[in-house]
C-alpha atoms as a PDB file:
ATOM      1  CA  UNK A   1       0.000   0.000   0.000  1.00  0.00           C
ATOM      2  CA  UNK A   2       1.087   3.406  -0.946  1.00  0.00           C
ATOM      3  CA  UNK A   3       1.240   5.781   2.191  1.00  0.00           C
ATOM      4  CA  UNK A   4       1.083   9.492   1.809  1.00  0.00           C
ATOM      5  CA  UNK A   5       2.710   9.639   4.938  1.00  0.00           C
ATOM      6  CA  UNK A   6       5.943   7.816   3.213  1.00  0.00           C
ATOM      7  CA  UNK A   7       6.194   4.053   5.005  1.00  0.00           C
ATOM      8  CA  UNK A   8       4.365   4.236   8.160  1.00  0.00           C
ATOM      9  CA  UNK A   9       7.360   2.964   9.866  1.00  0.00           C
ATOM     10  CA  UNK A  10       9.583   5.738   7.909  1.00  0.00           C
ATOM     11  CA  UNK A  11       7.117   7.978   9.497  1.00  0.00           C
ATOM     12  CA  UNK A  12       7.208   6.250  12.874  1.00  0.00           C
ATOM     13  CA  UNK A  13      10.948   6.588  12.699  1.00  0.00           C
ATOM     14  CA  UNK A  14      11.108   9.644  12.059  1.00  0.00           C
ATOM     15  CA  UNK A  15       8.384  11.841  13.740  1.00  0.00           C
ATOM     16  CA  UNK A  16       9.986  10.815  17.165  1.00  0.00           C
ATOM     17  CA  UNK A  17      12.906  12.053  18.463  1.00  0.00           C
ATOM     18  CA  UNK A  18      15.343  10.061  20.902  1.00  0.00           C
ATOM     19  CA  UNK A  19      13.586  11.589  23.696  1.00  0.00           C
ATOM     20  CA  UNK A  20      10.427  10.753  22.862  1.00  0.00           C
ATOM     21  CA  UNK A  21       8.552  10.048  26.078  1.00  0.00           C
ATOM     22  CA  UNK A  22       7.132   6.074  25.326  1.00  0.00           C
ATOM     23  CA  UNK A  23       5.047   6.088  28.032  1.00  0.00           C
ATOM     24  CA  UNK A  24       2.447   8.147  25.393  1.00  0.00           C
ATOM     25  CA  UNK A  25       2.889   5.767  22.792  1.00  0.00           C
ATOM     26  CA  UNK A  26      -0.227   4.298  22.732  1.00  0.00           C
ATOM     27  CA  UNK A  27      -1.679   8.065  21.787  1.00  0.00           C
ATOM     28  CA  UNK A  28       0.490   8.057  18.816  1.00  0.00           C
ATOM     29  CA  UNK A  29      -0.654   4.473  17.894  1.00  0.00           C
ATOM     30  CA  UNK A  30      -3.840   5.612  17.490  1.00  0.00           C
ATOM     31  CA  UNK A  31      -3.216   8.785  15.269  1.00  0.00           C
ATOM     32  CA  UNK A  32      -0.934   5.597  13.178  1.00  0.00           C
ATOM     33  CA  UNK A  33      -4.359   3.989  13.283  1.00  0.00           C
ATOM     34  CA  UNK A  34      -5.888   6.866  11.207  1.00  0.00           C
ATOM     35  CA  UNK A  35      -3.208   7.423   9.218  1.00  0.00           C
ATOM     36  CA  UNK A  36      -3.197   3.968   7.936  1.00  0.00           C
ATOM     37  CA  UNK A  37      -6.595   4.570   7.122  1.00  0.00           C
ATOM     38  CA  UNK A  38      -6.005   7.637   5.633  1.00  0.00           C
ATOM     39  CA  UNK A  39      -3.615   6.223   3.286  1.00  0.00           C
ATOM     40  CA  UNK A  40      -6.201   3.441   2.129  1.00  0.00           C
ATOM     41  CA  UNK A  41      -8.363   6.777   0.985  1.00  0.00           C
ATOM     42  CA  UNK A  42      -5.588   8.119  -0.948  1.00  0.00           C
ATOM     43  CA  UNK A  43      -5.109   4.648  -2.637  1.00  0.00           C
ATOM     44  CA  UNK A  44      -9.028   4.185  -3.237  1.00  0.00           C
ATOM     45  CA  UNK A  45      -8.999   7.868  -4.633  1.00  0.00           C
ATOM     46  CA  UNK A  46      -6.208   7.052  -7.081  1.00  0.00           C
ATOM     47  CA  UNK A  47      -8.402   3.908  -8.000  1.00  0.00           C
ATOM     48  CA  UNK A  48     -11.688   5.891  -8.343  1.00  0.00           C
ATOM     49  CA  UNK A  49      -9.352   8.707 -10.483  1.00  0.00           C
ATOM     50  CA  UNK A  50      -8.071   6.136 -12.588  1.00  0.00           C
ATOM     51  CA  UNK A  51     -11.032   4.737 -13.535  1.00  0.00           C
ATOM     52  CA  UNK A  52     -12.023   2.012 -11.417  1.00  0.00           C
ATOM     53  CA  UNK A  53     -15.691   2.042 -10.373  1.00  0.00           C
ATOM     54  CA  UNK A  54     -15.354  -0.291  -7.469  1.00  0.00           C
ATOM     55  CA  UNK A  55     -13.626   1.793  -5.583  1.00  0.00           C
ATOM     56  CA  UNK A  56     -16.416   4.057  -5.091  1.00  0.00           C
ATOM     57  CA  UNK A  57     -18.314   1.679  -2.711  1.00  0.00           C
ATOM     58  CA  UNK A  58     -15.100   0.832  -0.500  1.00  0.00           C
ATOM     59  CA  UNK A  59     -14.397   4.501  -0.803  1.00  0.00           C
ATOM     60  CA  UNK A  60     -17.583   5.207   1.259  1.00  0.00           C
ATOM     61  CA  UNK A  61     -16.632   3.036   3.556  1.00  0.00           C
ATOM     62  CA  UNK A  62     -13.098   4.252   4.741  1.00  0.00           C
ATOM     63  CA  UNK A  63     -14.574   7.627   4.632  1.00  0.00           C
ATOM     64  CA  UNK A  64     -17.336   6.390   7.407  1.00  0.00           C
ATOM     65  CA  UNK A  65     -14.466   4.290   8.661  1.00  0.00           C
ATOM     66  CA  UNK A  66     -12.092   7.638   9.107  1.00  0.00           C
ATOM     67  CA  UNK A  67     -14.680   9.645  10.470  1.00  0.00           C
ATOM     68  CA  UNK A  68     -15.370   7.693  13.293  1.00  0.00           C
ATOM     69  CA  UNK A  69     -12.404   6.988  13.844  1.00  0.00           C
ATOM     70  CA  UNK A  70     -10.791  10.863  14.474  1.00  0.00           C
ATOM     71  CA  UNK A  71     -14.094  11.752  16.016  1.00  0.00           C
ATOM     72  CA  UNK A  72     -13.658   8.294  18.840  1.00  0.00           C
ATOM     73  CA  UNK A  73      -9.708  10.113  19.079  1.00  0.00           C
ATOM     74  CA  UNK A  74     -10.927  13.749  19.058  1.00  0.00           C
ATOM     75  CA  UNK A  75     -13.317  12.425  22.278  1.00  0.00           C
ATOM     76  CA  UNK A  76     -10.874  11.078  24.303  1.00  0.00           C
ATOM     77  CA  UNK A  77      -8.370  13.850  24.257  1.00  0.00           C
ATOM     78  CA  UNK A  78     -11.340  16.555  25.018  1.00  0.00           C
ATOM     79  CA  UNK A  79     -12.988  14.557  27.502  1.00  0.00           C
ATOM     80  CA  UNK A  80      -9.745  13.055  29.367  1.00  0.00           C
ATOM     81  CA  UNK A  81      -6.520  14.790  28.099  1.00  0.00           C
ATOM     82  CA  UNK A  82      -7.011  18.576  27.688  1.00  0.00           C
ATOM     83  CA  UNK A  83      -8.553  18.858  30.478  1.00  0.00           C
ATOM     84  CA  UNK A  84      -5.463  17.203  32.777  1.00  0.00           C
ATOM     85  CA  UNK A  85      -3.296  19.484  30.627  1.00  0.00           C
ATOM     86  CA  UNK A  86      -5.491  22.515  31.004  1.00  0.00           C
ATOM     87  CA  UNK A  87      -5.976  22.133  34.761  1.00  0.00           C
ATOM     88  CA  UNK A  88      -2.171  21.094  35.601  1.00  0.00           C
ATOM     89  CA  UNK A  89      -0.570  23.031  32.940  1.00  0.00           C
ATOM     90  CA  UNK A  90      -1.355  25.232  30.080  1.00  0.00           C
ATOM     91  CA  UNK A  91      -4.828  26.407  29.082  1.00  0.00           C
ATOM     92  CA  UNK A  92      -3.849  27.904  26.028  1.00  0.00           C
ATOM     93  CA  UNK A  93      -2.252  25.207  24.626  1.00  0.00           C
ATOM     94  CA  UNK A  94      -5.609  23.694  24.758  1.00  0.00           C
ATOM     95  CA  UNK A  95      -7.478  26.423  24.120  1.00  0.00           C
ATOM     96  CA  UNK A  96      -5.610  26.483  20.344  1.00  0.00           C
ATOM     97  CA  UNK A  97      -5.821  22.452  20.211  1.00  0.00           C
ATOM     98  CA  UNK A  98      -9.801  22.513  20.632  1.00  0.00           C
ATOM     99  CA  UNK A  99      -9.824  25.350  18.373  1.00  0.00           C
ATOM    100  CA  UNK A 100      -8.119  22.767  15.950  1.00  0.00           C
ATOM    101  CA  UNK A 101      -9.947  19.656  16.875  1.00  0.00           C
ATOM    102  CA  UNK A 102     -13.236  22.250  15.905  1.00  0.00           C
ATOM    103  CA  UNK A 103     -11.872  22.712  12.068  1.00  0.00           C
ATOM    104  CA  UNK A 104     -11.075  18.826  11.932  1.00  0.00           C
ATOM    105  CA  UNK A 105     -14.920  18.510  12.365  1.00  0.00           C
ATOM    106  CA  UNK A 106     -16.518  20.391  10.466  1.00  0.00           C
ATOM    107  CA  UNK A 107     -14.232  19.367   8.101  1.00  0.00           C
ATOM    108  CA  UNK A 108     -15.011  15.949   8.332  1.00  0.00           C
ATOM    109  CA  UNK A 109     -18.729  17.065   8.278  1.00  0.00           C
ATOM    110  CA  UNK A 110     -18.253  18.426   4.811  1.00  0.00           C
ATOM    111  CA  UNK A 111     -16.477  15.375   3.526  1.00  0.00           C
ATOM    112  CA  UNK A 112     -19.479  13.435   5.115  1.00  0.00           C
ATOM    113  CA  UNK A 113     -21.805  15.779   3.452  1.00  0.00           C
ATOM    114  CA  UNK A 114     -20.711  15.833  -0.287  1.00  0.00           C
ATOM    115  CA  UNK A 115     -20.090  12.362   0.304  1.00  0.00           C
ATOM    116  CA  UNK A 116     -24.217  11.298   1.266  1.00  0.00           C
ATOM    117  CA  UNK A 117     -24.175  13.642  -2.119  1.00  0.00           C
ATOM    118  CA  UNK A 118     -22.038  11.654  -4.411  1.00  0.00           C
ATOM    119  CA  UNK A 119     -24.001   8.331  -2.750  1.00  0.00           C
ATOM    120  CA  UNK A 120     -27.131   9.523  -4.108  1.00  0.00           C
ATOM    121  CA  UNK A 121     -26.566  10.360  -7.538  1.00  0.00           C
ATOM    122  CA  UNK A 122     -25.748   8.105 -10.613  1.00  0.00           C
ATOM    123  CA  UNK A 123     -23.340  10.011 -12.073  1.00  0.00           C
ATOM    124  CA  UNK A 124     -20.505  11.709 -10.420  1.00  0.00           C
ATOM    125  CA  UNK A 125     -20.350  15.562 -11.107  1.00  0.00           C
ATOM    126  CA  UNK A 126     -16.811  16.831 -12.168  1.00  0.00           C
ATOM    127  CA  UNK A 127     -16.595  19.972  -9.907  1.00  0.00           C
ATOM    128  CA  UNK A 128     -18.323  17.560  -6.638  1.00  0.00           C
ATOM    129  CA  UNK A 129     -15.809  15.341  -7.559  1.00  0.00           C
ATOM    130  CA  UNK A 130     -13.020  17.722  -7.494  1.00  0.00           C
ATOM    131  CA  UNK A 131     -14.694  19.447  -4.191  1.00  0.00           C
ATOM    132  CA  UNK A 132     -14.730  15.699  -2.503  1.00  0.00           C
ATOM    133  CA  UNK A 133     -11.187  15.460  -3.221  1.00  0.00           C
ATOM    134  CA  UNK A 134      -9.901  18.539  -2.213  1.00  0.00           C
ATOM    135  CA  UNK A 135     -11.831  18.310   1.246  1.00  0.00           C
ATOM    136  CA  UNK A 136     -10.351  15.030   1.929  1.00  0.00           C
ATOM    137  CA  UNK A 137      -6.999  16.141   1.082  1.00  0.00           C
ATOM    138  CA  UNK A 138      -7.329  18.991   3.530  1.00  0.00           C
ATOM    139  CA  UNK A 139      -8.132  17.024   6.245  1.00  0.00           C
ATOM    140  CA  UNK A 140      -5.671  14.659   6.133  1.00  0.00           C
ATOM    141  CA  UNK A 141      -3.485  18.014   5.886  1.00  0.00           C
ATOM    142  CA  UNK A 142      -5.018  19.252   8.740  1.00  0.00           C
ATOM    143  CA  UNK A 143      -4.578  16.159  11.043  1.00  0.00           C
ATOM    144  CA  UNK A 144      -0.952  15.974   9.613  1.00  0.00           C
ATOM    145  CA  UNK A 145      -0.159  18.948  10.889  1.00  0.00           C
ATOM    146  CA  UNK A 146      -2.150  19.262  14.184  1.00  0.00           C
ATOM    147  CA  UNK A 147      -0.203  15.410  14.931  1.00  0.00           C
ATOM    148  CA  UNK A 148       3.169  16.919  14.589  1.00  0.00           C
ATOM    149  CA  UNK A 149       2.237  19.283  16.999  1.00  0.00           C
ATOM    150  CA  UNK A 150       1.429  16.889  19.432  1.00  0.00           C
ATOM    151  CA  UNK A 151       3.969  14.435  18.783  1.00  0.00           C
ATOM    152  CA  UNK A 152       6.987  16.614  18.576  1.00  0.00           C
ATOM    153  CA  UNK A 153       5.852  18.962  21.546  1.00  0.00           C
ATOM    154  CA  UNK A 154       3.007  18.579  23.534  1.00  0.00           C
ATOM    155  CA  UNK A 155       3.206  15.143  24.905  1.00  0.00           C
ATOM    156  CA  UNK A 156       7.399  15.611  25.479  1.00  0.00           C
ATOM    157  CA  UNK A 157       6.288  18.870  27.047  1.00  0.00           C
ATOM    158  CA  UNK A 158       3.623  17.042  28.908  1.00  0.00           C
ATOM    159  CA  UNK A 159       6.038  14.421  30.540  1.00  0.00           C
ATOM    160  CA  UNK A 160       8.198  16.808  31.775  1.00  0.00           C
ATOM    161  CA  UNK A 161       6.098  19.489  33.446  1.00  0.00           C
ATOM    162  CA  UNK A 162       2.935  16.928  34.986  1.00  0.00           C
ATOM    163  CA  UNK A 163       3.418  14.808  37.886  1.00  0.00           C
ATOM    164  CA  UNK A 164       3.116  11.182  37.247  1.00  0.00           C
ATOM    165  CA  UNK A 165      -0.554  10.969  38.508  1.00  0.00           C
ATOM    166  CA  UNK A 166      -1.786  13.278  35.761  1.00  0.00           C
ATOM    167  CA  UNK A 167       0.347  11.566  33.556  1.00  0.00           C
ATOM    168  CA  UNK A 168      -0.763   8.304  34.297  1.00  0.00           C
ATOM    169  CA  UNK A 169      -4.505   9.610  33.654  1.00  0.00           C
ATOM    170  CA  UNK A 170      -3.576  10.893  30.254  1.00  0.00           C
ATOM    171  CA  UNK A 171      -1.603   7.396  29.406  1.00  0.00           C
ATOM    172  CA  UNK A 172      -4.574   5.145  30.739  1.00  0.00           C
ATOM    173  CA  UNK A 173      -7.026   7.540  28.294  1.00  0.00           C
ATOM    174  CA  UNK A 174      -5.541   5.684  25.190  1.00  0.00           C
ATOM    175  CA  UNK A 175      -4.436   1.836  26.934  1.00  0.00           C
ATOM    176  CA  UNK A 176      -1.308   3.034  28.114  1.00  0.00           C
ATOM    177  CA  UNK A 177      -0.508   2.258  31.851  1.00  0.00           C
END
């Protein structure tokens, strides 16, 4: 499979520095979950772009697939994690992290909505099409950008200024222990 991420382990490899705190990896192994999925969109998108009709149906189905799953991740940090970091820490940081997690959805509600669109009709619409494609694309640019953030400095920030209690609460949110 193609990534646009490079090789996921490339991209595993390189998005964490040596000092990388482990104890938060299973937060990052769920943005890797997305990402994998993210990459089976850009594959199905090439497929659908090169002329392969099938990949319209299993299109529709990552899409639902991706949405649920950054919307399940999105919960857990606003319900468990920013607030930890906000009370113990920094509510600013969070402040501009919600105010990112808020353009992630609505733009996942407009991939959701011209996709119900494209689902209805027979024939695909050149400009929808192109609008579909260039929504999706943003996303994925969006959630890039707004992981690098929180791999490269928020959670190594995090481990160093939070006691290990409110660490351990932020951990446990994702499977860690």
């Amino acid at each position: 499979m193609k990534c646009i991420w490079g090789s996921l382990q490339d991209c595993q490899e390189c998005l964490f520095p040596s000092n990388f705190p482990k104890k938060y990896k299973a937060h990052v192994d769920d943005h890797t979950r997305i990402r994998k999925i993210a990459c089976t969109l850009a594959n199905l998108l090439e497929e659908v772009n090169k002329g392969f009709q099938t990949g319209f149906t299993f299109l529709y189905e990552e899409i639902e697939k991706f949405k649920n799953a950054c919307e399940h991740h999105i919960a857990i940090e606003e319900e468990v994690v920013f607030p930890v970091i906000a009370e113990a820490w920094n509510r600013e940081v969070v402040y501009y992290l919600k105010e990112e997690h808020l353009i992630i959805k609505e733009s996942l509600a407009n991939v959701q909505f011209i996709t119900s669109i494209l689902k209805q009709n027979d024939t695909v619409e050149p400009l929808l099409w192109k609008n579909f494609e260039e929504a999706l694309w943003d996303i994925i640019e969006l959630l890039r950008e707004h992981w690098y953030k929180e791999e490269l400095f928020l959670l190594p920030l995090v481990s160093k200024v939070l006691d290990e209690n409110k660490q351990r609460i932020i951990c446990s949110a994702f499977g860690n222990s």
